[in-house]
C-alpha atoms as a PDB file:
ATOM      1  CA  UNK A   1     -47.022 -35.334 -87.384  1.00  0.00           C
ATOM      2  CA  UNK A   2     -45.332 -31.773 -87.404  1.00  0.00           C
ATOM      3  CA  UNK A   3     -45.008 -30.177 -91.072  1.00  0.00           C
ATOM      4  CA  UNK A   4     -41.480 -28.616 -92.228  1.00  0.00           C
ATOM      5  CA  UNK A   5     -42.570 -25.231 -92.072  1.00  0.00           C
ATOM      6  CA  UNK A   6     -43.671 -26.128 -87.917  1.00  0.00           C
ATOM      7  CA  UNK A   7     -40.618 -27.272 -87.355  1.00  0.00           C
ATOM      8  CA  UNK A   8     -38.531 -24.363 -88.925  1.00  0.00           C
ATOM      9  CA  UNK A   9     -40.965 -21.831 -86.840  1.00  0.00           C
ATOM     10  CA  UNK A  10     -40.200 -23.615 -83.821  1.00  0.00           C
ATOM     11  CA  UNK A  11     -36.458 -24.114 -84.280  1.00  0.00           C
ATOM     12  CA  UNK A  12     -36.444 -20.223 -85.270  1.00  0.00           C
ATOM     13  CA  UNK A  13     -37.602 -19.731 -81.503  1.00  0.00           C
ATOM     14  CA  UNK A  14     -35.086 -21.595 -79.650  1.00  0.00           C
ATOM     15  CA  UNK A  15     -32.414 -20.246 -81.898  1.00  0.00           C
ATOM     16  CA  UNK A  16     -33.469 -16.226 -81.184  1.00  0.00           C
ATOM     17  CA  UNK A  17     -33.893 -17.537 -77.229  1.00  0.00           C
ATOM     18  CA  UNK A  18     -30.902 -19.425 -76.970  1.00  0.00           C
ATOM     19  CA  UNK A  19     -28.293 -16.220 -76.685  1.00  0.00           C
ATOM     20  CA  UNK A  20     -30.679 -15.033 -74.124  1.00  0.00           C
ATOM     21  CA  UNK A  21     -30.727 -18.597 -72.179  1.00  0.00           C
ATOM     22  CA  UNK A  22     -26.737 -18.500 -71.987  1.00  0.00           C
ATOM     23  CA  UNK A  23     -26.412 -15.001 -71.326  1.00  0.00           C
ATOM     24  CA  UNK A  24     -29.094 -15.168 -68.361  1.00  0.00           C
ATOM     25  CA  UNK A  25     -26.650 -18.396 -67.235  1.00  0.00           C
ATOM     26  CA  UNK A  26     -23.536 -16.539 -67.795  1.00  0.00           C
ATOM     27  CA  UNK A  27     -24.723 -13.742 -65.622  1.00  0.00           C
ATOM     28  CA  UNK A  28     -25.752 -16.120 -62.968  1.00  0.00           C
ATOM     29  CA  UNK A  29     -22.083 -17.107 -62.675  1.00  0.00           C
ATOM     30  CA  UNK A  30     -20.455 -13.537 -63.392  1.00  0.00           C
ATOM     31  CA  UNK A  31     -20.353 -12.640 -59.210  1.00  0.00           C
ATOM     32  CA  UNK A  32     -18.236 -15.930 -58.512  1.00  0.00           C
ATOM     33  CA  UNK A  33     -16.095 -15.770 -61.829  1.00  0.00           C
ATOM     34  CA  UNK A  34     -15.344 -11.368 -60.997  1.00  0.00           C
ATOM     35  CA  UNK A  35     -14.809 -12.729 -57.207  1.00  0.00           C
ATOM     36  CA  UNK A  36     -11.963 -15.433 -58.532  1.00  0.00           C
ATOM     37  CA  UNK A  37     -10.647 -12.805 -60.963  1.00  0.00           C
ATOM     38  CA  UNK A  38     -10.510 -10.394 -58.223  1.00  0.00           C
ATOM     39  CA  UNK A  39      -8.763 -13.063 -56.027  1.00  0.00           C
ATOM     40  CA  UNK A  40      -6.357 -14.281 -58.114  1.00  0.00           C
ATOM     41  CA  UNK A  41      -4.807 -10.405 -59.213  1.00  0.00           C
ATOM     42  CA  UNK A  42      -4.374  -9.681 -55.735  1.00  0.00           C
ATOM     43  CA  UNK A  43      -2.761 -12.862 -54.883  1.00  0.00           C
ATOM     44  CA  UNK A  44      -0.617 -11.952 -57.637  1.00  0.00           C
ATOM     45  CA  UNK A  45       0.239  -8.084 -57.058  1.00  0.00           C
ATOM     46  CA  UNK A  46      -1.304  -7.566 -53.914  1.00  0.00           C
ATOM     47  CA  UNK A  47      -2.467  -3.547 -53.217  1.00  0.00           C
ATOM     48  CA  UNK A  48      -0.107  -1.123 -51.497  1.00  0.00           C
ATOM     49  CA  UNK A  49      -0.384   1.722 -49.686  1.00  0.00           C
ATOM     50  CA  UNK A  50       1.692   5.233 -50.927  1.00  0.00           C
ATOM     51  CA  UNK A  51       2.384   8.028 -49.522  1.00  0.00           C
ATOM     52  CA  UNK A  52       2.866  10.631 -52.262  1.00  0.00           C
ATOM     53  CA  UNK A  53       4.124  14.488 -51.121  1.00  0.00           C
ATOM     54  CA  UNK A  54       4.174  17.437 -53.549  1.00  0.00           C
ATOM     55  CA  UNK A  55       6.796  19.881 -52.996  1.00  0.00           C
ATOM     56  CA  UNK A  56       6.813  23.362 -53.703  1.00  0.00           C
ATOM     57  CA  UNK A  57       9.830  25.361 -55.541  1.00  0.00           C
ATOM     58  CA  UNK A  58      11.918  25.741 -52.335  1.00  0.00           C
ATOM     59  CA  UNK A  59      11.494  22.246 -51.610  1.00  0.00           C
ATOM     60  CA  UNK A  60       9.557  22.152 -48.989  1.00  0.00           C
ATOM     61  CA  UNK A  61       6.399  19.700 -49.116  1.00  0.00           C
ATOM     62  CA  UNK A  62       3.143  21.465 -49.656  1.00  0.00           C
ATOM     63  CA  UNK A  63       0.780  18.302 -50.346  1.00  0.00           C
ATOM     64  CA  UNK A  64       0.550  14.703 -49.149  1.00  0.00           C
ATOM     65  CA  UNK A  65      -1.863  11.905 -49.937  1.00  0.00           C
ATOM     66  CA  UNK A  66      -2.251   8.051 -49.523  1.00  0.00           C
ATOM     67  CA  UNK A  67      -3.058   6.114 -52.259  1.00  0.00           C
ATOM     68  CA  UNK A  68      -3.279   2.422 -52.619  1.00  0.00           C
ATOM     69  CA  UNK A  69      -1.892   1.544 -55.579  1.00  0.00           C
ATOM     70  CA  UNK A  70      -1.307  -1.732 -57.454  1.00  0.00           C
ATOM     71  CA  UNK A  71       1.645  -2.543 -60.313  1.00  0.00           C
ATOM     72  CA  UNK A  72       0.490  -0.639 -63.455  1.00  0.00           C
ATOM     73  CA  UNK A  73      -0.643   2.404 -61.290  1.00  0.00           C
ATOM     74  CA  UNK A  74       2.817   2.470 -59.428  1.00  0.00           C
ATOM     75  CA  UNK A  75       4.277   2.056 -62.521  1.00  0.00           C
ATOM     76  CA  UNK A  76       2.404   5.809 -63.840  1.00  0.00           C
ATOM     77  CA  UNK A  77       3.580   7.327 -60.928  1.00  0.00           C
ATOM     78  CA  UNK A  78       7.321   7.040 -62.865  1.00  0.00           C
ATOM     79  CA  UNK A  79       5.911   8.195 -65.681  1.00  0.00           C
ATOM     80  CA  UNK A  80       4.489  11.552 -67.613  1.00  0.00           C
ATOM     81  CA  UNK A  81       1.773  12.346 -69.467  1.00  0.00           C
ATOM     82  CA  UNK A  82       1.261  16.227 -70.050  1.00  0.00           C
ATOM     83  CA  UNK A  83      -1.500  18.468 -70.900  1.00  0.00           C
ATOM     84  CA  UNK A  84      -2.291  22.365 -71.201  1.00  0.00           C
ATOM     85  CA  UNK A  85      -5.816  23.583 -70.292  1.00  0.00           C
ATOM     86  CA  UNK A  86      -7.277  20.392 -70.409  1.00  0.00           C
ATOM     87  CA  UNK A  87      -5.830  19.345 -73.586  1.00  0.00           C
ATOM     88  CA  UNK A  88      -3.310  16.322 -74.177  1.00  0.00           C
ATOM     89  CA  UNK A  89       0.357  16.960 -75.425  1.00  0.00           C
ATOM     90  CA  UNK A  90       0.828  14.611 -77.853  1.00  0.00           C
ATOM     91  CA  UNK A  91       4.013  13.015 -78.885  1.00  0.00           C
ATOM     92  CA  UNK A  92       5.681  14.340 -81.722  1.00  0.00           C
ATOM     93  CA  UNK A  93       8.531  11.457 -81.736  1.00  0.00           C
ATOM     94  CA  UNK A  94       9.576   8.246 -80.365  1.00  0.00           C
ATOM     95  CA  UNK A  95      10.164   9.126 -76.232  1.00  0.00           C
ATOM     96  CA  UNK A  96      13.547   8.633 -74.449  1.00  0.00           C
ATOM     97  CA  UNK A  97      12.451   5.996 -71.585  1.00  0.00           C
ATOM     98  CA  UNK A  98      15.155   4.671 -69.280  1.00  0.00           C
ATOM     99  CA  UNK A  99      15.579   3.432 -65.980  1.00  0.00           C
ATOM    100  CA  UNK A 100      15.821   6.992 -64.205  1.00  0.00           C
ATOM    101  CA  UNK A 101      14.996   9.008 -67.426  1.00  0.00           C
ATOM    102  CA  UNK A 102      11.675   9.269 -69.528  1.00  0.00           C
ATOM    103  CA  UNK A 103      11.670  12.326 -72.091  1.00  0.00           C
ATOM    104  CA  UNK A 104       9.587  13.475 -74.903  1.00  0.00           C
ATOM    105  CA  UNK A 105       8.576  15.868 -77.478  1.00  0.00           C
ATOM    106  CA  UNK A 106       5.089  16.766 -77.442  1.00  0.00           C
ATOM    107  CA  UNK A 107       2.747  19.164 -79.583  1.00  0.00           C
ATOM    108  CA  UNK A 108      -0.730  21.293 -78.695  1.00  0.00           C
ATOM    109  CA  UNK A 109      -2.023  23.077 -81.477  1.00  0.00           C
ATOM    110  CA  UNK A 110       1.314  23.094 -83.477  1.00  0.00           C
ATOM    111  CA  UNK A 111       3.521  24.638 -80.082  1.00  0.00           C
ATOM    112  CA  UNK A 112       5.810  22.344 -79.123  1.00  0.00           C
ATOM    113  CA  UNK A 113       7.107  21.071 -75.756  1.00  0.00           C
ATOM    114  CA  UNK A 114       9.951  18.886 -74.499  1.00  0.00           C
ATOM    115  CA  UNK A 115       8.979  16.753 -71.429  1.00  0.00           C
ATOM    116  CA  UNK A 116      11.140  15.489 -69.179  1.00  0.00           C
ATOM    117  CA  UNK A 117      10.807  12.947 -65.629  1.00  0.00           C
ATOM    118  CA  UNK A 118      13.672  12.103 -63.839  1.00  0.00           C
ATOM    119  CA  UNK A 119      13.448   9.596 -61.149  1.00  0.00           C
ATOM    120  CA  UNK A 120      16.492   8.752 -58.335  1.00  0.00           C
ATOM    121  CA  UNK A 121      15.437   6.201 -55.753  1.00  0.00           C
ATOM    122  CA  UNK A 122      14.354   2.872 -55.563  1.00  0.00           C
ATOM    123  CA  UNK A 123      11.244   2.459 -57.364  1.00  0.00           C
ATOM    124  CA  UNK A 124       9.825  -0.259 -55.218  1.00  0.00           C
ATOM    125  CA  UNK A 125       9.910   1.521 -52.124  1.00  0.00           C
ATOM    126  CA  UNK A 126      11.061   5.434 -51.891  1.00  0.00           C
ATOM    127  CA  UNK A 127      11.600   7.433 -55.133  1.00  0.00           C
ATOM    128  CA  UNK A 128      11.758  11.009 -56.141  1.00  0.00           C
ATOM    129  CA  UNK A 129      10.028  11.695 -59.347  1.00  0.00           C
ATOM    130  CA  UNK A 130      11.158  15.821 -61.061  1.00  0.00           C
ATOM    131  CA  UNK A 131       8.605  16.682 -63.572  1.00  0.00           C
ATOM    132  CA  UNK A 132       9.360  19.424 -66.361  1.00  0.00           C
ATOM    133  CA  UNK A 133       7.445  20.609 -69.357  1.00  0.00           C
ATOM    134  CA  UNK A 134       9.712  23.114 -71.305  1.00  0.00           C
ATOM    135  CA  UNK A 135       7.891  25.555 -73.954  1.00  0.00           C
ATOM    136  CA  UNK A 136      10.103  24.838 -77.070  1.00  0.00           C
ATOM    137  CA  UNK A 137      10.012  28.487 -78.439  1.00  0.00           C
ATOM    138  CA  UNK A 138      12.944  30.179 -76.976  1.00  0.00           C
ATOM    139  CA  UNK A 139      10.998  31.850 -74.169  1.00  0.00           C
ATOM    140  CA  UNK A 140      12.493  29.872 -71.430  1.00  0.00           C
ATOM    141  CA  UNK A 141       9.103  28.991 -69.993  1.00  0.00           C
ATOM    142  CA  UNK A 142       8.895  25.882 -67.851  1.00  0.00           C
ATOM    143  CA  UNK A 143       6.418  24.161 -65.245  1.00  0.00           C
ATOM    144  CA  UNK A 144       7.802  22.042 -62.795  1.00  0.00           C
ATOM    145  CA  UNK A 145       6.496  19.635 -59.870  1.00  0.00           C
ATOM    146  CA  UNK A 146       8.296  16.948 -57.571  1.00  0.00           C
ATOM    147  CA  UNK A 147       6.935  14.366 -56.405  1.00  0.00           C
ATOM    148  CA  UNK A 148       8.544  11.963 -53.542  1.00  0.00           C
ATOM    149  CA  UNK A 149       6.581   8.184 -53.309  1.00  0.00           C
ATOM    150  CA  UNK A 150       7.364   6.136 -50.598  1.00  0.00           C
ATOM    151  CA  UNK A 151       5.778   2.605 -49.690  1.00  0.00           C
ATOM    152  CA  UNK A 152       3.700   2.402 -46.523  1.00  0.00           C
ATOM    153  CA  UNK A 153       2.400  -1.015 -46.756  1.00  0.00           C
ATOM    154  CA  UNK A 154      -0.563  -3.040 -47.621  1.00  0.00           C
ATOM    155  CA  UNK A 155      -3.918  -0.480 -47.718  1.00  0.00           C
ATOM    156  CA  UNK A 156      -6.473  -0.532 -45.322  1.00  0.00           C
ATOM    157  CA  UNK A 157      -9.031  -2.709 -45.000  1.00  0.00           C
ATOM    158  CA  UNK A 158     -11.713  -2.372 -47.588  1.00  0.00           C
ATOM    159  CA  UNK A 159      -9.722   0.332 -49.478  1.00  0.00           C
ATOM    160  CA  UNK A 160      -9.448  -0.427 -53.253  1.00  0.00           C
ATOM    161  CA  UNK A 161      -7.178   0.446 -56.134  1.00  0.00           C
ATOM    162  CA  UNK A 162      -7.259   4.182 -56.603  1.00  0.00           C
ATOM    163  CA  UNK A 163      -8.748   4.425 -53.175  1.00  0.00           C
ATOM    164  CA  UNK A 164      -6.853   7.450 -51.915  1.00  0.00           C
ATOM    165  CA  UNK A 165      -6.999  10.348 -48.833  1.00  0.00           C
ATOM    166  CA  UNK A 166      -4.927  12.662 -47.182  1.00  0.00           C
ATOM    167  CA  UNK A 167      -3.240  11.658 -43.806  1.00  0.00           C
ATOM    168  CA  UNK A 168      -5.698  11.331 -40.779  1.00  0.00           C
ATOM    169  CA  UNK A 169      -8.745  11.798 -43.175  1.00  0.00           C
ATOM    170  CA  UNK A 170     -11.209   9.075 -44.795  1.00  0.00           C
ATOM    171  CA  UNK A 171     -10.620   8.228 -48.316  1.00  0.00           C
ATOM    172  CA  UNK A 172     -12.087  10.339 -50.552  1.00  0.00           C
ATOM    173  CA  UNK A 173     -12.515  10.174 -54.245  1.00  0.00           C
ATOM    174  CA  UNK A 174     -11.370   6.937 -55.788  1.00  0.00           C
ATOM    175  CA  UNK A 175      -8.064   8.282 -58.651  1.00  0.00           C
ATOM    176  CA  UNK A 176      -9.123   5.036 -60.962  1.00  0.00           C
ATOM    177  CA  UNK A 177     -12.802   5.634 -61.248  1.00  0.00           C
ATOM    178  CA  UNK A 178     -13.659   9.331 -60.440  1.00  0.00           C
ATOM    179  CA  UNK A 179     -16.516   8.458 -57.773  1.00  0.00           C
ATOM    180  CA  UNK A 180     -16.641   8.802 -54.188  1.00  0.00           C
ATOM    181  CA  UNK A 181     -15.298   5.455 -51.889  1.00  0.00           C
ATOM    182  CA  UNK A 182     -15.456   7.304 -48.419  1.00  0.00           C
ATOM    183  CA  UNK A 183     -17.705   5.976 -46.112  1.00  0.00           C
END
C-alpha cells in the first residue's frame, strides 16, 4: 500500500508533465489546424493580384509593382499613415475618414502636420489614391505622392499575401513580413 506523501509526489509529476503532454499533442495537430485556417480565409477573401504605379509631379508614372493583396491590406492601400525620418506622425485629433476622404492632424516632436488622402475610383477594382502631408507652420511645405491601384486578378501560383515584384521580374521581398519569397 502507497503512503499519502507517495501519492502526492507522484500526482505532483503528472501534474508538472501534463501541460507538456497536451502541448506536445497540440503541436502534433497545429500543421492540419494552420492548413484549415489557411483554407478557410482564402475561401473567404481569396488573394488578388495589384498593380500599383507611382507617379511623379507631372503625372507621369515613374514606379510600378504587383502585389497580391488580400481585404485588410487592400483596404491600407486607401489609407495613410505618415512618418518623418523614420518616426511616426501621430494623431493629434479624431481623423476625418469618408468614403473618398481620410484626413488628419498629426504631431512629431511638437510640429504639427495635416494629412490628407483622397481617393476617386472604384475601390474594388481601379482607384487613384493623392497623398499630402502639409507642414502646419505657415511655410507652405508639402510632400505629395499618387498612387493609381488597379485589380489584375487572382496572384500567381504559390505567391502569398504581401508577395510582391515589379512587372516581368520574380517576386521579391514579401511587404507583410520583410523577408525574401523569390525563388
Amino acid at each position: 500500500m502507497t503512503n499519502p506523501q507517495f501519492r502526492a509526489r507522484r500526482l505532483a509529476s503528472v501534474r508538472l508533465l501534463a501541460p507538456c503532454l497536451l502541448l506536445a499533442l497540440a503541436a502534433c495537430g497545429a500543421p492540419a489546424a494552420q492548413s484549415r485556417i489557411e483554407a478557410k480565409q482564402t475561401a473567404l477573401d481569396p488573394p488578388e493580384l495589384w498593380r500599383v504605379e507611382s507617379f511623379d509631379a507631372e503625372g507621369r508614372v515613374n514606379g510600378t509593382t504587383l502585389v497580391c493583396t488580400n481585404q485588410p491590406m487592400r483596404d491600407g492601400f486607401a489609407r495613410a499613415d505618415a512618418e518623418v525620418w523614420g518616426r511616426p506622425c501621430l494623431p493629434h485629433r479624431d481623423a476625418v475618414d469618408r468614403p473618398h476622404l481620410y484626413a488628419v492632424r498629426c504631431e512629431i516632436d511638437g510640429r504639427r502636420y495635416g494629412l490628407t488622402l483622397t481617393r476617386t475610383g472604384d475601390l474594388r477594382q481601379d482607384y487613384t489614391a493623392a497623398f499630402a502631408l502639409t507642414v502646419l507652420d505657415g511655410s507652405g511645405t508639402t510632400a505629395r505622392q499618387v498612387r493609381r491601384f488597379r485589380r489584375v486578378g487572382p496572384c500567381p501560383a504559390g505567391w502569398i499575401i504581401g508577395d510582391q515584384a515589379r512587372p516581368g521580374e520574380r517576386r521579391g521581398v514579401n511587404a507583410l513580413a520583410g523577408t525574401w519569397s523569390g525563388e
